[in-house]
Protein backbone atom coordinates (compact mmCIF):
# COMPACT_ATOMS: atom_id res chain seq x y z
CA UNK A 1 -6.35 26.78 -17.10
CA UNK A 2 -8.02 23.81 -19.01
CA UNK A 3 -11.44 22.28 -16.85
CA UNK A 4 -13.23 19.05 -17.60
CA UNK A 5 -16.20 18.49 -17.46
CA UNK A 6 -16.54 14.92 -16.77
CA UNK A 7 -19.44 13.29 -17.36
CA UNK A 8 -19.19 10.77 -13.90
CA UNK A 9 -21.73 7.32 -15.02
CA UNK A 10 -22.55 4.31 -13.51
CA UNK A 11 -21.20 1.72 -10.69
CA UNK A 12 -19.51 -0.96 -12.38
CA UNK A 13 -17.77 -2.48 -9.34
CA UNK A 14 -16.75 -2.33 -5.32
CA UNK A 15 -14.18 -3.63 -4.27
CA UNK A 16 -13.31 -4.32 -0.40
CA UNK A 17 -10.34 -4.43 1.97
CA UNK A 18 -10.66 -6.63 4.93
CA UNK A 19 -7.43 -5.82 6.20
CA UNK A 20 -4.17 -4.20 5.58
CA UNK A 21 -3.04 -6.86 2.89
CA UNK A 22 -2.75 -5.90 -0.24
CA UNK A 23 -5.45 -8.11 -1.87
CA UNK A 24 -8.58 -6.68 -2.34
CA UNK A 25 -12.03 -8.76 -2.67
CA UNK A 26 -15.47 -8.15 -5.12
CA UNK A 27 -17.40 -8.69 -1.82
CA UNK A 28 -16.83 -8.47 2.27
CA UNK A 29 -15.48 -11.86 2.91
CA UNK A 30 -18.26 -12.80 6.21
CA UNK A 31 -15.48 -12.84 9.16
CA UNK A 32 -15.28 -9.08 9.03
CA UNK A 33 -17.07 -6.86 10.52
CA UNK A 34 -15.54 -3.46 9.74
CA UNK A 35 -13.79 -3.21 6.62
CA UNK A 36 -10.46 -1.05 6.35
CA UNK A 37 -11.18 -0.07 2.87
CA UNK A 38 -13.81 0.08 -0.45
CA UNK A 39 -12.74 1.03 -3.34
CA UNK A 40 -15.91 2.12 -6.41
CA UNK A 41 -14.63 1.52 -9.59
CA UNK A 42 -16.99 4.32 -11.98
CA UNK A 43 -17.91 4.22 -15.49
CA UNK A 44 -16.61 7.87 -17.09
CA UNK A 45 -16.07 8.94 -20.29
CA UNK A 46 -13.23 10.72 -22.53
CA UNK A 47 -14.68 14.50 -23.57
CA UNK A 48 -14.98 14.59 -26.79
CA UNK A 49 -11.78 17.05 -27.40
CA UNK A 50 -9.92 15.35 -24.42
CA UNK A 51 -6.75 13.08 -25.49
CA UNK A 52 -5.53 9.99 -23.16
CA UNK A 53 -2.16 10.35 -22.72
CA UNK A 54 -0.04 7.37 -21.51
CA UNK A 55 3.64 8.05 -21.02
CA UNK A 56 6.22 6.00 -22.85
CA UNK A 57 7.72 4.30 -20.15
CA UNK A 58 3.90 2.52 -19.56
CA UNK A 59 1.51 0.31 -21.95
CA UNK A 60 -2.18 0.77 -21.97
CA UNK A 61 -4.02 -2.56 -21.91
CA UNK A 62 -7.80 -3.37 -22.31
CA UNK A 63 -8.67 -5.86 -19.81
CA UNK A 64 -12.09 -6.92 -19.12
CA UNK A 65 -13.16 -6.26 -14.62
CA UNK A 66 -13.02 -10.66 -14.37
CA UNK A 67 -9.62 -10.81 -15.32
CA UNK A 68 -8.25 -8.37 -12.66
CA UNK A 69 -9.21 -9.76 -9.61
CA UNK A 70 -6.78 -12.27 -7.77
CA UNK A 71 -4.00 -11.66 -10.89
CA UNK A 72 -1.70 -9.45 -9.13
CA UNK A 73 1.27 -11.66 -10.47
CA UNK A 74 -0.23 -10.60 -14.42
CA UNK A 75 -1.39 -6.84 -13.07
CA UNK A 76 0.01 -5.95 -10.08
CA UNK A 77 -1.18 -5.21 -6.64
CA UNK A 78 -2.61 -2.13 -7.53
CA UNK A 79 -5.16 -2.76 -10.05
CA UNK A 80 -5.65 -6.44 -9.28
């Protein structure tokens, strides 16, 4: 059985659901009291001897945290 160690880093963002839509927000928009969801986005890095596998069927793209939000329709829900 093969462990990692990772190495868990900084904050780089929070992101906040204010409801049960699927759009997410960099901040809690002011009408809402209790959010339903907040999602930390960590810096991490690769080990040294560990490989990043991405399976054919997908594409790995570089995209810098600005671009993401509010462009599902480029990204999808998920990560935008």
């Amino acid at each position: 059985d093969h462990t990692v160690n990772w190495q868990i880093g900084e904050l780089v963002s929070t992101w906040w659901r204010p409801n049960f839509e699927t759009v997410m927000y960099p901040y809690i928009p002011p009408q809402v009291a209790k959010p339903k969801e907040c999602r930390k986005i960590f810096l991490t890095q690769l080990p040294p001897t560990g490989i990043l596998g991405v399976p054919k069927n997908l594409k790995l793209l570089a995209v810098p945290l600005f671009e993401l939000y509010d462009n599902a329709h480029r990204y999808g829900p998920v990560i935008a």
